[in-house]
N, C-alpha and C. Protein backbone atom coordinates (compact mmCIF):
# COMPACT_ATOMS: atom_id res chain seq x y z
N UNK A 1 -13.18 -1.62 9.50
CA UNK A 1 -11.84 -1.10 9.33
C UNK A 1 -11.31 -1.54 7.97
N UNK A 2 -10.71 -0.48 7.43
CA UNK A 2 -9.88 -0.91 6.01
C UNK A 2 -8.77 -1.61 6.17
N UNK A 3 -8.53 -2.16 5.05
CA UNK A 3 -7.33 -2.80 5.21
C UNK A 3 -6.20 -2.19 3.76
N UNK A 4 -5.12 -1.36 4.47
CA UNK A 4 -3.94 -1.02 3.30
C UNK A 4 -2.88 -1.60 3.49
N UNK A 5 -2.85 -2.30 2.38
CA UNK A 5 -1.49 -3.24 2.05
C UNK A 5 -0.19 -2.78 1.11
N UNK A 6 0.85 -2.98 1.79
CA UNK A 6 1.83 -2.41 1.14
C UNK A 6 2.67 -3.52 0.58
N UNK A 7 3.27 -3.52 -0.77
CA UNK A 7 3.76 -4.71 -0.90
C UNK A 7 5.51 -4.28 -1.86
N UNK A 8 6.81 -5.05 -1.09
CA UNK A 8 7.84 -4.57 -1.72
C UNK A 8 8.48 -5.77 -2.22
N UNK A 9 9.83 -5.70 -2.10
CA UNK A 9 10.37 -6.90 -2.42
C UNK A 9 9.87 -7.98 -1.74
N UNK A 10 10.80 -7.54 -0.33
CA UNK A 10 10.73 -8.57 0.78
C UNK A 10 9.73 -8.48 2.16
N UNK A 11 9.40 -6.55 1.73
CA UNK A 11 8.66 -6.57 3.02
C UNK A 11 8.64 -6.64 3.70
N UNK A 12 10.00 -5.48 3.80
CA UNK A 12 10.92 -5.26 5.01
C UNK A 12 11.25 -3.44 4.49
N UNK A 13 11.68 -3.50 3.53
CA UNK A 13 12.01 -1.86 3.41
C UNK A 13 10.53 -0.54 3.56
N UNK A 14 9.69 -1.57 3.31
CA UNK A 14 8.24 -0.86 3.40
C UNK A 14 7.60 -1.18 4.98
N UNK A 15 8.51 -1.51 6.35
CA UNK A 15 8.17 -1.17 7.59
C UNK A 15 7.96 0.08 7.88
N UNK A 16 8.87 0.65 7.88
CA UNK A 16 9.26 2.29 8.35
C UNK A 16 8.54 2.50 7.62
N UNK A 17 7.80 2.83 6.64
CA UNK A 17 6.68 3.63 5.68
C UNK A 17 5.63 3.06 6.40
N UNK A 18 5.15 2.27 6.37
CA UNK A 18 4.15 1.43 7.68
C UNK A 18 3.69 2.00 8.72
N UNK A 19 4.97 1.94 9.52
CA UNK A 19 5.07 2.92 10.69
C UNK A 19 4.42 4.31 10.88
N UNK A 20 5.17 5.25 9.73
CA UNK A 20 5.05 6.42 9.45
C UNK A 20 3.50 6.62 9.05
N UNK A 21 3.26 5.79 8.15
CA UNK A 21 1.33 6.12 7.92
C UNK A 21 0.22 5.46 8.82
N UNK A 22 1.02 4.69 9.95
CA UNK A 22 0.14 4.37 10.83
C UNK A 22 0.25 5.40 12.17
N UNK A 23 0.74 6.20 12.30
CA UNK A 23 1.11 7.49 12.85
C UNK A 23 0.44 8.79 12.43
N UNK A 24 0.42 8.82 11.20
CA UNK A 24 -0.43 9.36 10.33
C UNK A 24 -1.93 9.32 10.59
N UNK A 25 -2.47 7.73 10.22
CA UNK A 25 -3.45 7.35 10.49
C UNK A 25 -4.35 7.69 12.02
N UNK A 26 -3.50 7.71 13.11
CA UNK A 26 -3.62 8.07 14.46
C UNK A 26 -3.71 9.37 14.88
N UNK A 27 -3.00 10.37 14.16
CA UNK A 27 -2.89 11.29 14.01
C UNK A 27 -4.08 12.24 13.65
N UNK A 28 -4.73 11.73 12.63
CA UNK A 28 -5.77 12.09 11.89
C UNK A 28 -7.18 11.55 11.77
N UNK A 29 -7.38 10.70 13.26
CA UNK A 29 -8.13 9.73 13.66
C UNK A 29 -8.56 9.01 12.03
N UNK A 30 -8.16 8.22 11.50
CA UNK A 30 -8.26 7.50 10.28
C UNK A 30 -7.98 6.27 11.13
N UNK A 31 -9.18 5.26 11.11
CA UNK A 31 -10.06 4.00 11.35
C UNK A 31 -9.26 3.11 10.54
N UNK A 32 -7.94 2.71 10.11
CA UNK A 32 -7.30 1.98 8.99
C UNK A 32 -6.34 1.00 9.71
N UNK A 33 -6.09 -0.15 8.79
CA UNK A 33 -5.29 -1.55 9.31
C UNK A 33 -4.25 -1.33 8.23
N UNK A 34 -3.03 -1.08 8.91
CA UNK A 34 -1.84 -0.86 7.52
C UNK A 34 -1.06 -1.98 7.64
N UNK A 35 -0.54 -2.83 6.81
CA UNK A 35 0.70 -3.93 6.60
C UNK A 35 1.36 -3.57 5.54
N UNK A 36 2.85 -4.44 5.81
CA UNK A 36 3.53 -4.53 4.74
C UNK A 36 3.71 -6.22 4.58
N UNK A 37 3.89 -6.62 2.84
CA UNK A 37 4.17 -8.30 2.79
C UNK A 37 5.09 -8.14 1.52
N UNK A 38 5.72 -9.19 1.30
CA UNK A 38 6.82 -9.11 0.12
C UNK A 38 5.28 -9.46 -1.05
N UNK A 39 6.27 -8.85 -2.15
CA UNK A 39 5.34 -8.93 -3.45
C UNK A 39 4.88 -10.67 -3.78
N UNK A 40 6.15 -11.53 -3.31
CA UNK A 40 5.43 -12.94 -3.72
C UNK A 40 4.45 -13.23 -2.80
N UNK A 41 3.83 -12.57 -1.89
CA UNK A 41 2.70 -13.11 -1.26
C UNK A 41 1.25 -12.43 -1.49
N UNK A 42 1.51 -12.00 -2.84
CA UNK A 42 0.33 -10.58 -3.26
C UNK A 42 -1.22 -11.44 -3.76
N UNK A 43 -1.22 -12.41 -3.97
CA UNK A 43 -2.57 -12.78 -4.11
C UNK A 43 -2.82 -13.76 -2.85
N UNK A 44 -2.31 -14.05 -2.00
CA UNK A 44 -2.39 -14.77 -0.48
C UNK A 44 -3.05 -13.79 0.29
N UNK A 45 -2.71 -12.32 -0.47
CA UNK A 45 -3.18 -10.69 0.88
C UNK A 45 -4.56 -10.35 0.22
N UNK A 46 -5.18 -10.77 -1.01
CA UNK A 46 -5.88 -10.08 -1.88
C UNK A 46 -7.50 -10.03 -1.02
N UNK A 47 -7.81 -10.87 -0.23
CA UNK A 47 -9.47 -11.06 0.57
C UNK A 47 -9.70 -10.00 1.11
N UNK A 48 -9.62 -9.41 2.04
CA UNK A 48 -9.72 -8.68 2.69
C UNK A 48 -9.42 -6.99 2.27
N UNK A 49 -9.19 -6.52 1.32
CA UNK A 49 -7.91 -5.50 1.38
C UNK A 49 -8.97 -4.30 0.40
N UNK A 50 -8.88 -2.96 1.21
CA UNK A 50 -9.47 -2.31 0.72
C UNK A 50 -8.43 -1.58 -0.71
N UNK A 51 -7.17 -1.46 -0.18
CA UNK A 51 -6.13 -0.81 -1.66
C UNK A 51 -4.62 -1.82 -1.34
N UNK A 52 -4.35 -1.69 -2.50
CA UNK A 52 -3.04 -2.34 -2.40
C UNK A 52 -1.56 -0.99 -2.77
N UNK A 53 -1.01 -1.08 -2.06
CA UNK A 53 0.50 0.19 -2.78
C UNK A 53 1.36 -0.71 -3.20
N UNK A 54 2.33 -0.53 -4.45
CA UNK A 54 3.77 -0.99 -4.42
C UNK A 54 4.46 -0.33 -4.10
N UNK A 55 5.82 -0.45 -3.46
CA UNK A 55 6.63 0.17 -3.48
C UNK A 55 7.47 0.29 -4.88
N UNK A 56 8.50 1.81 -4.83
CA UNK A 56 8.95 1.87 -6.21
C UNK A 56 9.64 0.75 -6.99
N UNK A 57 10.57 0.27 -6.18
CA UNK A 57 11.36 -0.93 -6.29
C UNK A 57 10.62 -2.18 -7.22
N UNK A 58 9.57 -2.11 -7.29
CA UNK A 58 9.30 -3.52 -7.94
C UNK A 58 7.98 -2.93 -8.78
N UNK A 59 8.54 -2.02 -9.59
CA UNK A 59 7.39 -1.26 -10.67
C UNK A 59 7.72 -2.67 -11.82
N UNK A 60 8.31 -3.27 -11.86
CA UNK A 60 8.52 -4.42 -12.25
C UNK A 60 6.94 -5.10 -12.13
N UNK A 61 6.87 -5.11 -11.65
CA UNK A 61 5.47 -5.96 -11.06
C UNK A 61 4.31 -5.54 -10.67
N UNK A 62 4.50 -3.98 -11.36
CA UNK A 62 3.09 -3.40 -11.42
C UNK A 62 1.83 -4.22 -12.63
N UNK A 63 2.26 -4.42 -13.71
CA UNK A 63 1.44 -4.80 -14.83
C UNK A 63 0.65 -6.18 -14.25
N UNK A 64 1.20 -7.35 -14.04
CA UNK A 64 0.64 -8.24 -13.57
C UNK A 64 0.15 -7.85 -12.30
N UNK A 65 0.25 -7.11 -11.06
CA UNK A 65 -0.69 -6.92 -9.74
C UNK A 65 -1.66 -6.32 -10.44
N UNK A 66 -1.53 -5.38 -11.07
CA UNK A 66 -2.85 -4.75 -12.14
C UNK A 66 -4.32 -5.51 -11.89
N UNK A 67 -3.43 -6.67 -12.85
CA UNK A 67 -4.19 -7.62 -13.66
C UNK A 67 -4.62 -8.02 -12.63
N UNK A 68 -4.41 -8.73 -11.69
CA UNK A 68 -4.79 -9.48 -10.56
C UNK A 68 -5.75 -8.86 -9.64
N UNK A 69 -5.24 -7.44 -9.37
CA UNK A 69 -6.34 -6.50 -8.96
C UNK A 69 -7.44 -6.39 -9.49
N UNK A 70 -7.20 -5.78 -10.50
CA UNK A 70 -8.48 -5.48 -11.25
C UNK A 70 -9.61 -6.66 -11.70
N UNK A 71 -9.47 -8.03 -11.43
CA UNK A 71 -10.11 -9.20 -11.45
C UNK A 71 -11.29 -9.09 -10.08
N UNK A 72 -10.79 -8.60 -9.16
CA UNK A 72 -11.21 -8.22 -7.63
C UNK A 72 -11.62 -6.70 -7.06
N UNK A 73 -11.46 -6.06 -8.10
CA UNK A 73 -11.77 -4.71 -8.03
C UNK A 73 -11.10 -4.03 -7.17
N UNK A 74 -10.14 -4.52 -7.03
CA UNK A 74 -8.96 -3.55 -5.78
C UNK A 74 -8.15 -2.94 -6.78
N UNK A 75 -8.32 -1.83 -5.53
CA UNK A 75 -7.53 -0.22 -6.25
C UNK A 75 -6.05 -0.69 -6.09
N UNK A 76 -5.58 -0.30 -7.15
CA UNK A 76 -3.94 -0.48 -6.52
C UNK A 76 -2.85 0.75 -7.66
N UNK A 77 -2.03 0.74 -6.79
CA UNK A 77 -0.93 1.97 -6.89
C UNK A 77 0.23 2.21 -7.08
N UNK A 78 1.64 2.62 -7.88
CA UNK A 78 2.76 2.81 -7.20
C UNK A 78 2.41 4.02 -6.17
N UNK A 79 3.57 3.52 -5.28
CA UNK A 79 3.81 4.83 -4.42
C UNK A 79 4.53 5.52 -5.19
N UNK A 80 4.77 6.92 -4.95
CA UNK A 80 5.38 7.71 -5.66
C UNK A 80 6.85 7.95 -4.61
N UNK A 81 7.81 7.39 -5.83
CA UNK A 81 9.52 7.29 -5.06
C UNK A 81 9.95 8.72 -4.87
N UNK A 82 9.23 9.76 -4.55
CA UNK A 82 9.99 10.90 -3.43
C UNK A 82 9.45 10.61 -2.26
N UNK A 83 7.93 10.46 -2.29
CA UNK A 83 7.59 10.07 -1.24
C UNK A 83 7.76 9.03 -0.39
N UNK A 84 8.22 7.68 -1.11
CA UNK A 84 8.88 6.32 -0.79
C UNK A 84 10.23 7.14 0.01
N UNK A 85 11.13 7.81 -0.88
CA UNK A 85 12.15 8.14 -0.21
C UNK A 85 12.31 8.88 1.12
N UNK A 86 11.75 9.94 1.33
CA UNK A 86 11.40 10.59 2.16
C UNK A 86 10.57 9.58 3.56
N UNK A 87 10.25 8.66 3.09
CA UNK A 87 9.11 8.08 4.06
C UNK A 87 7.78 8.85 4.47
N UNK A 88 7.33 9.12 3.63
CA UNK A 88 6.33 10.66 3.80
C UNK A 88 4.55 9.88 4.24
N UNK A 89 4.76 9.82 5.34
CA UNK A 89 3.71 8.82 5.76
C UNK A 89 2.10 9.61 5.40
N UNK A 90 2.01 10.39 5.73
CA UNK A 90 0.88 11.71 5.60
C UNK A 90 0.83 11.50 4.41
N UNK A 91 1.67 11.61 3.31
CA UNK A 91 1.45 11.56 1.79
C UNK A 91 1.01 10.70 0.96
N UNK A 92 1.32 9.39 1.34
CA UNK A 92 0.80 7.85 1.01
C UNK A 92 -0.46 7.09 1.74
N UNK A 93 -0.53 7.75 3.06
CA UNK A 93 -1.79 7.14 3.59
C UNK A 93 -2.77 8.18 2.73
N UNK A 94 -2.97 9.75 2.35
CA UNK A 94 -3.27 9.96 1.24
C UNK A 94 -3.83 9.58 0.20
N UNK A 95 -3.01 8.84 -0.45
CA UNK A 95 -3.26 8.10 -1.78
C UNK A 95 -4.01 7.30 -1.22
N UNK A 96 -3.91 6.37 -0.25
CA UNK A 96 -4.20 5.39 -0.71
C UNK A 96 -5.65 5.52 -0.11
N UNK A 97 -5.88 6.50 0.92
CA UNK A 97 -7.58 6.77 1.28
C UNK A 97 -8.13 7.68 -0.37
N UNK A 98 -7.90 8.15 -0.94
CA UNK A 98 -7.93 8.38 -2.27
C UNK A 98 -8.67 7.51 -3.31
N UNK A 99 -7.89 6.48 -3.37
CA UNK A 99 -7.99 5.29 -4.20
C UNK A 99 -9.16 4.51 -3.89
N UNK A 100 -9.37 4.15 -2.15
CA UNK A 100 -10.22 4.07 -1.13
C UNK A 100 -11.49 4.81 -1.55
N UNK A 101 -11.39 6.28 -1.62
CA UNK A 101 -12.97 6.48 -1.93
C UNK A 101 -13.40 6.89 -3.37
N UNK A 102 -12.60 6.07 -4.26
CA UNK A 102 -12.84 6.35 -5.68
C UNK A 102 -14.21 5.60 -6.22
């Protein structure tokens, strides 16, 4: 099973998106382990994790997860903020099986 990690501020506004692509995931029989964790716990989540998403909110902190990723070869992403907004679960589990079979 994969593991997609979502990471925001606090890791709390990225539940309901969670929700929504693990619904998704069920939906579309997709075999996937979805979480959300606040961004300060982003190299504590890094073992296991087939992609990482940010949420829009902390594009702040895309450049350094980059870096950190790419040391480990994990794919990582913004989500894209219509789809953040919307909660567009179908659209982000998407990406991130995407990224997954790159």
């Amino acid at each position: 099973m994969k593991n997609i990690f979502l990471f925001c501020t606090a890791g709390m506004s990225t539940s309901l998106l969670v929700t929504k692509m693990r619904d998704a995931a069920k939906k579309n029989n997709v075999d996937v382990n979805i979480d959300a964790f606040p961004i300060a716990e982003l190299e504590k989540h890094m073992d296991d994790v087939a992609v990482i998403l940010l949420g829009p909110q902390i594009r702040y902190a895309f450049k350094k997860s980059k870096e950190l990723c790419d040391k480990k070869n994990i794919p990582i992403s913004m989500i894209n903020p219509m789809d953040y907004g919307v909660m567009d679960g179908d659209k982000v589990l998407k990406l991130a099986l995407s990224l997954i079979n790159k």
